[in-house]
PDB file of N, CA and C in Angstrom:
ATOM      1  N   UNK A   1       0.840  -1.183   0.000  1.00  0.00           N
ATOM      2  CA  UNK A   1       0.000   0.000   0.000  1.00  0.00           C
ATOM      3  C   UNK A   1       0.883   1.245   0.000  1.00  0.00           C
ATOM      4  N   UNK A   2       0.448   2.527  -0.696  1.00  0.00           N
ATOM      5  CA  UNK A   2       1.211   3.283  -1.277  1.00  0.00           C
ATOM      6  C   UNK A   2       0.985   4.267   0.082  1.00  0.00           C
ATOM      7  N   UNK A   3       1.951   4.810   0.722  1.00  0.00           N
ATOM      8  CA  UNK A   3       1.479   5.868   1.639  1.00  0.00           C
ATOM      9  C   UNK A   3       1.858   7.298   1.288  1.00  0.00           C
ATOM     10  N   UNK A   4       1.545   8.290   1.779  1.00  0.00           N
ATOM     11  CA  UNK A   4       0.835   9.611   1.131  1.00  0.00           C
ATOM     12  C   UNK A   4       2.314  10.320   0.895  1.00  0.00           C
ATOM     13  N   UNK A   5       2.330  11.230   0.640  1.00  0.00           N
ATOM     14  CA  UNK A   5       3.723  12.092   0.283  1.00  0.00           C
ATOM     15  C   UNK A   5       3.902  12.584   1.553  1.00  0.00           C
ATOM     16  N   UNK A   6       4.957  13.157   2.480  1.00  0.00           N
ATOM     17  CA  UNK A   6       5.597  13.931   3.372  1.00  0.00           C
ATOM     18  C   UNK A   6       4.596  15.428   3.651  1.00  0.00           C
ATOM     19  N   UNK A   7       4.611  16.318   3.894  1.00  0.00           N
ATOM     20  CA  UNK A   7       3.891  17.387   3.927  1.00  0.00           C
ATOM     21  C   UNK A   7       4.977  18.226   3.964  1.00  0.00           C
ATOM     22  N   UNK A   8       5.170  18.814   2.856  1.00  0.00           N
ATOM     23  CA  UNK A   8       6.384  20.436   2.310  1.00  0.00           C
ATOM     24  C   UNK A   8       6.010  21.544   3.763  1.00  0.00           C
ATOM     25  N   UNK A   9       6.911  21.637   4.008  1.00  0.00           N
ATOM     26  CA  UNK A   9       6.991  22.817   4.951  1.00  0.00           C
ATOM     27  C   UNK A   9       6.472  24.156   4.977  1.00  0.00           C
ATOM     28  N   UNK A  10       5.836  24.753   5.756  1.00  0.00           N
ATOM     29  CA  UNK A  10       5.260  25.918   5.618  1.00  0.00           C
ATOM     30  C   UNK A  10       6.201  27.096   4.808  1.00  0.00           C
ATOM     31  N   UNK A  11       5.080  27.631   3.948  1.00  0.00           N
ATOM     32  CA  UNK A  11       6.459  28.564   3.518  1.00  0.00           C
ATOM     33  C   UNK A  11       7.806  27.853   2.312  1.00  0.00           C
ATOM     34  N   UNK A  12       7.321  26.834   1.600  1.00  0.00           N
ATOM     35  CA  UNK A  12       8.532  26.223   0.787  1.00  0.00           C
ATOM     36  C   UNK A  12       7.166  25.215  -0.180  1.00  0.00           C
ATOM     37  N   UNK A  13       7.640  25.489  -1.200  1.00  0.00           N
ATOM     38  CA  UNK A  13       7.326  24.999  -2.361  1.00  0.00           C
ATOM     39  C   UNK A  13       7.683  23.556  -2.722  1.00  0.00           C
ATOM     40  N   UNK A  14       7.063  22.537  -3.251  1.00  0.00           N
ATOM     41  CA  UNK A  14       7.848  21.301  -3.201  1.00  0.00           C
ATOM     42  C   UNK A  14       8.618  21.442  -4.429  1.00  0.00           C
ATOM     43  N   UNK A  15       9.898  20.698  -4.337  1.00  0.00           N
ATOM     44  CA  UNK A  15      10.952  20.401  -5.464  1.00  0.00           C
ATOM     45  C   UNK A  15      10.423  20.147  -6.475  1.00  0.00           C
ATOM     46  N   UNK A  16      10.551  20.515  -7.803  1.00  0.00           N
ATOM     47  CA  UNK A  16      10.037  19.841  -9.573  1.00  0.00           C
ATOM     48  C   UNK A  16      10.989  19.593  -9.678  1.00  0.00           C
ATOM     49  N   UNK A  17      10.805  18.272  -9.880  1.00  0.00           N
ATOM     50  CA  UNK A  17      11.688  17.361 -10.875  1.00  0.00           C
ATOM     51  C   UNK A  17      11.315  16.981 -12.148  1.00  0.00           C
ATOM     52  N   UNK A  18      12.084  17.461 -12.917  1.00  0.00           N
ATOM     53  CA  UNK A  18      11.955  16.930 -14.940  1.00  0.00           C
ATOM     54  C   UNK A  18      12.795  15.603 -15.329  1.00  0.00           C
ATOM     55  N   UNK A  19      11.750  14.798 -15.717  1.00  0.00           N
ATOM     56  CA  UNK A  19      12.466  13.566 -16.348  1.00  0.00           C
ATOM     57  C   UNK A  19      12.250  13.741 -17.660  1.00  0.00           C
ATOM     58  N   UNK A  20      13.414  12.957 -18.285  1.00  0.00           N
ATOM     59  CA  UNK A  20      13.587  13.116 -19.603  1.00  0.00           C
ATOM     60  C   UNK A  20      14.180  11.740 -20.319  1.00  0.00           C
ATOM     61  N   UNK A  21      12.957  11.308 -20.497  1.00  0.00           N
ATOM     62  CA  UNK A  21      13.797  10.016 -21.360  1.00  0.00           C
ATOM     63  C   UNK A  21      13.126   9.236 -22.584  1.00  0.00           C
ATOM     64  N   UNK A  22      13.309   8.616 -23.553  1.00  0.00           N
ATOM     65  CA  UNK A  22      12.347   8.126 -24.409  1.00  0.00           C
ATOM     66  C   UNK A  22      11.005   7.314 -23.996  1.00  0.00           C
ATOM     67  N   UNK A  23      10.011   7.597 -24.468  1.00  0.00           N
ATOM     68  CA  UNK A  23       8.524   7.404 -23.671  1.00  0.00           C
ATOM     69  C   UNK A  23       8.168   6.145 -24.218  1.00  0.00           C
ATOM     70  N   UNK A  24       8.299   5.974 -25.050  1.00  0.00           N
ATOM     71  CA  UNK A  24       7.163   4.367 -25.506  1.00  0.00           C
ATOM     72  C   UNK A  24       8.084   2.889 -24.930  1.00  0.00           C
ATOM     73  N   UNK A  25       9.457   3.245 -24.737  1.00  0.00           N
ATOM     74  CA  UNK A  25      10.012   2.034 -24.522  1.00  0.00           C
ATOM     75  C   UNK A  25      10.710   2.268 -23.177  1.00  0.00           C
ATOM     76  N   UNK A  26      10.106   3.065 -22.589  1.00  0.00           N
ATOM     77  CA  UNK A  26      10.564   3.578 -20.846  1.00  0.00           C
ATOM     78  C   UNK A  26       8.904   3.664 -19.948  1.00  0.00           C
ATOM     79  N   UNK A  27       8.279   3.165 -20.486  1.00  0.00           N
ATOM     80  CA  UNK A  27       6.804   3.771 -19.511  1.00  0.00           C
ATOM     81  C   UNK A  27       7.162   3.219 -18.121  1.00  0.00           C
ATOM     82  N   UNK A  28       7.288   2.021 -18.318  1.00  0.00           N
ATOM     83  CA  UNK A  28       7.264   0.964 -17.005  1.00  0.00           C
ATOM     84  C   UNK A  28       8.884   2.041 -16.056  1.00  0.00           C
ATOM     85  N   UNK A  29       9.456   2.103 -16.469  1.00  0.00           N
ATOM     86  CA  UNK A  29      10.908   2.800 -15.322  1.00  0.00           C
ATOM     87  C   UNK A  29      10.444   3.845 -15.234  1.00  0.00           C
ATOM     88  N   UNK A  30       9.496   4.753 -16.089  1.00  0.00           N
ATOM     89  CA  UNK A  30       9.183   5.995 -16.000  1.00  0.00           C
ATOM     90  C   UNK A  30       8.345   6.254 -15.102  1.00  0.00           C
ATOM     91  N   UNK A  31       7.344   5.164 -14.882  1.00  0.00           N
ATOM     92  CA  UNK A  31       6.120   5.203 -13.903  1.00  0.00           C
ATOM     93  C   UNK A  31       6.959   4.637 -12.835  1.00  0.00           C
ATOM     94  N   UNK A  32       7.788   4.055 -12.610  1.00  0.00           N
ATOM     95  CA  UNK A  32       8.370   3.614 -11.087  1.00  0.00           C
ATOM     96  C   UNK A  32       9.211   5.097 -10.564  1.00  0.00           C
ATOM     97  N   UNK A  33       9.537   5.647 -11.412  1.00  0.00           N
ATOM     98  CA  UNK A  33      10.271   6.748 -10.917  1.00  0.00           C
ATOM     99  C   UNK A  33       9.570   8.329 -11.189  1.00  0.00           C
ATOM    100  N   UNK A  34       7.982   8.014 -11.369  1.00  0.00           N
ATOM    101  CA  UNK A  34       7.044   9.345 -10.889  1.00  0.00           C
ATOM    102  C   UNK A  34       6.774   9.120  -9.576  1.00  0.00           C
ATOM    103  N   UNK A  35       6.393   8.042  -9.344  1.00  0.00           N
ATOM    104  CA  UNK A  35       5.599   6.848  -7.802  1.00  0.00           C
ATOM    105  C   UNK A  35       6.567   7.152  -7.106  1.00  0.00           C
ATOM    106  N   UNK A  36       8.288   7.138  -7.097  1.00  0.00           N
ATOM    107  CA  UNK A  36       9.135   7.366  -5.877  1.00  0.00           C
ATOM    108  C   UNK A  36       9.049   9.490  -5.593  1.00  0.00           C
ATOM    109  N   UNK A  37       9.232   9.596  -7.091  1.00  0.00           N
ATOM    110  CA  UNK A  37       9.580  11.527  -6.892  1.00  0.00           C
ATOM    111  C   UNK A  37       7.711  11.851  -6.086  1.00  0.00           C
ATOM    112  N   UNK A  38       6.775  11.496  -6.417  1.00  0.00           N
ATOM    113  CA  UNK A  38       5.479  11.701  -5.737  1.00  0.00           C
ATOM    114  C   UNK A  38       5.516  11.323  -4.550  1.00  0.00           C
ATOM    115  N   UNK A  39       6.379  10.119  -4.032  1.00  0.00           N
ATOM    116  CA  UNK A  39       6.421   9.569  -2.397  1.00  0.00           C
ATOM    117  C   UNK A  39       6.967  10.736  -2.045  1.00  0.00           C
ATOM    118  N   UNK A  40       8.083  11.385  -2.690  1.00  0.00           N
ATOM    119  CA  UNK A  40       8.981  11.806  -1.962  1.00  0.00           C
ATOM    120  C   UNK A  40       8.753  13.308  -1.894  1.00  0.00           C
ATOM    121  N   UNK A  41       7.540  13.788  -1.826  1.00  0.00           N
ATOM    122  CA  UNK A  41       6.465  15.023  -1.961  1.00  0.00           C
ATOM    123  C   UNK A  41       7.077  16.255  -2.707  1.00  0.00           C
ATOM    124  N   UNK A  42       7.433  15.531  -4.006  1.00  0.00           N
ATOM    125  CA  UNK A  42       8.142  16.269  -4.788  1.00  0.00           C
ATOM    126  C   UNK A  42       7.009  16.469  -6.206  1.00  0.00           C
ATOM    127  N   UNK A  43       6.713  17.243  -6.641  1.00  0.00           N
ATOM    128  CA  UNK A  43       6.130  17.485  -8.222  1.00  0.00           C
ATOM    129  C   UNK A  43       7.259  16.754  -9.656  1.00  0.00           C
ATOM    130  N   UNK A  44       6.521  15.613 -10.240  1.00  0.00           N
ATOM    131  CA  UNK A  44       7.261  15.364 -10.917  1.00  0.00           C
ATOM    132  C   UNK A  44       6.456  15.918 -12.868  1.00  0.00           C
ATOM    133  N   UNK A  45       7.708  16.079 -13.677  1.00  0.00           N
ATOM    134  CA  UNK A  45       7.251  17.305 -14.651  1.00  0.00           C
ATOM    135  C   UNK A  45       7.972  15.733 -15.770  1.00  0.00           C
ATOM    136  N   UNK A  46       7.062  15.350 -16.963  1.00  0.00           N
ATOM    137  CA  UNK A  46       8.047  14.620 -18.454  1.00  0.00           C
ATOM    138  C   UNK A  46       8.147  15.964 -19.026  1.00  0.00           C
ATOM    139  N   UNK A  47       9.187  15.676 -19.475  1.00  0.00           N
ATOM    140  CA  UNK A  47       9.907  16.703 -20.412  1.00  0.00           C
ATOM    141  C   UNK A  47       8.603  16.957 -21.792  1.00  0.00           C
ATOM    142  N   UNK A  48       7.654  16.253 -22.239  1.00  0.00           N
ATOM    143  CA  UNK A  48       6.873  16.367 -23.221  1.00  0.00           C
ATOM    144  C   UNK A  48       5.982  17.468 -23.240  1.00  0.00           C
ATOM    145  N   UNK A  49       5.922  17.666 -21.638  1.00  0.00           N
ATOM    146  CA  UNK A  49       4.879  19.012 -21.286  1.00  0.00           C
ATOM    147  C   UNK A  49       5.356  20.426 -21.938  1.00  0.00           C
ATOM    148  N   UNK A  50       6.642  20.114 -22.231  1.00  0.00           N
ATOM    149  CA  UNK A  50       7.340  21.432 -23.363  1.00  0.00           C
ATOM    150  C   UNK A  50       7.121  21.484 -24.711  1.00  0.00           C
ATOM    151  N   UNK A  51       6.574  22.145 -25.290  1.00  0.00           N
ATOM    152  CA  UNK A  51       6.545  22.112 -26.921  1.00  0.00           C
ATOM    153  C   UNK A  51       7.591  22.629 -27.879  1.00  0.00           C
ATOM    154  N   UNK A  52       7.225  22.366 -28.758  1.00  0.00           N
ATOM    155  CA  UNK A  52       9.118  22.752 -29.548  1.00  0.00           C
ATOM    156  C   UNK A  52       9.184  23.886 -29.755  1.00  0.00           C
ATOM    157  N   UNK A  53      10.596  23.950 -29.625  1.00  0.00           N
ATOM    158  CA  UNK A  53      11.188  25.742 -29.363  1.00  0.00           C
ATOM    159  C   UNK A  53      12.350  25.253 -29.581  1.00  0.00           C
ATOM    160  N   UNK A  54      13.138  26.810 -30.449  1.00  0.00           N
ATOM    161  CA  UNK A  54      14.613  27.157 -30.176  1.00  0.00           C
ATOM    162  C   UNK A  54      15.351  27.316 -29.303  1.00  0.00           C
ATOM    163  N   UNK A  55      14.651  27.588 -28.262  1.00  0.00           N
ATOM    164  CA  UNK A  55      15.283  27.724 -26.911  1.00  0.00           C
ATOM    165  C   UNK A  55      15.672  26.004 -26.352  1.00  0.00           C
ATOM    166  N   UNK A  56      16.904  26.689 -25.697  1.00  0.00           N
ATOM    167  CA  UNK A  56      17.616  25.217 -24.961  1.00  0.00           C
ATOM    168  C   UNK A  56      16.443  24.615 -23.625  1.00  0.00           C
ATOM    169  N   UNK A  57      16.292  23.377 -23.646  1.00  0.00           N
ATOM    170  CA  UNK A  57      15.264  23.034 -22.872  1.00  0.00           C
ATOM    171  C   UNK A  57      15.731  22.910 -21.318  1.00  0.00           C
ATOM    172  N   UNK A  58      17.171  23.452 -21.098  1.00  0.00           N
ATOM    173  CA  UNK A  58      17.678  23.594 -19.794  1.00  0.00           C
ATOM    174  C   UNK A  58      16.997  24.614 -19.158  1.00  0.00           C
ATOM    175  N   UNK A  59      16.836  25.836 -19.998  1.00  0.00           N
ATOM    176  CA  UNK A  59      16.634  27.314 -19.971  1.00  0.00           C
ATOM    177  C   UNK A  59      14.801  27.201 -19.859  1.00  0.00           C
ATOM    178  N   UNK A  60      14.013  26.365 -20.306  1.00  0.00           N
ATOM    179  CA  UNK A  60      12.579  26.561 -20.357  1.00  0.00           C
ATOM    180  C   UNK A  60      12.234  25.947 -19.043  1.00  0.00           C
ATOM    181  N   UNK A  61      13.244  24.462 -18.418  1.00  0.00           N
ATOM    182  CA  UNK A  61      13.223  24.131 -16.904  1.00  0.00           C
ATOM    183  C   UNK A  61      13.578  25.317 -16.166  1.00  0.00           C
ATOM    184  N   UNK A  62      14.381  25.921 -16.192  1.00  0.00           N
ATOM    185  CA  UNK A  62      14.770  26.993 -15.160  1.00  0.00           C
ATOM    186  C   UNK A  62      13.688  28.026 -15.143  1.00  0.00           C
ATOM    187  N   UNK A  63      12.990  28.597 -15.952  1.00  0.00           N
ATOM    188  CA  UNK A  63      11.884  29.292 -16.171  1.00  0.00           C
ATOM    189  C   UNK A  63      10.537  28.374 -14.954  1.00  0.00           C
ATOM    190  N   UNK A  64      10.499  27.479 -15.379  1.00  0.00           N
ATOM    191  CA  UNK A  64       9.580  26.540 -14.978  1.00  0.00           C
ATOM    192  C   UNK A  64      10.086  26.275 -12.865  1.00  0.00           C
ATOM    193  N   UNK A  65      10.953  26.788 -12.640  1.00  0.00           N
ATOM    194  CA  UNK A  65      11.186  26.390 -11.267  1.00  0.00           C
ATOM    195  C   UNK A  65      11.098  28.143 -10.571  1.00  0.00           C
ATOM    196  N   UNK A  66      11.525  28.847 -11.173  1.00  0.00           N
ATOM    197  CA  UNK A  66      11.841  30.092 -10.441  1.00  0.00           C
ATOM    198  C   UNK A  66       9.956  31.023 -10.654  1.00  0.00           C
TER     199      UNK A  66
END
């Protein structure tokens, strides 16, 4: 049984984490490692939620955290 995420501290935002890896032949490692970043009362982000751009996709995460 899956138990609930931690509770983020008053005043603090939980961590985003971006995974990034090929999707049709990663689902199964991909879904084991949303299930740990969600235990771990963290927001987890696939890189797909970005649409294509010239911009470096380091630079559209950093946008995305601040």
């Amino acid at each position: 049984m899956k138990q609930p995420p931690p509770p983020v501290p008053e005043g603090r935002r939980p961590y985003r984490v971006f995974v990034s890896s090929t999707y049709l032949d990663n689902q199964k490692r991909r879904k084991l490692v949303q299930d740990a970043i969600t235990m771990a009362g963290m927001v987890w982000h696939g890189m797909e939620i970005f649409t294509a751009s010239t911009r470096a996709k380091s630079k559209l995460s950093q946008e995305q955290v601040i």
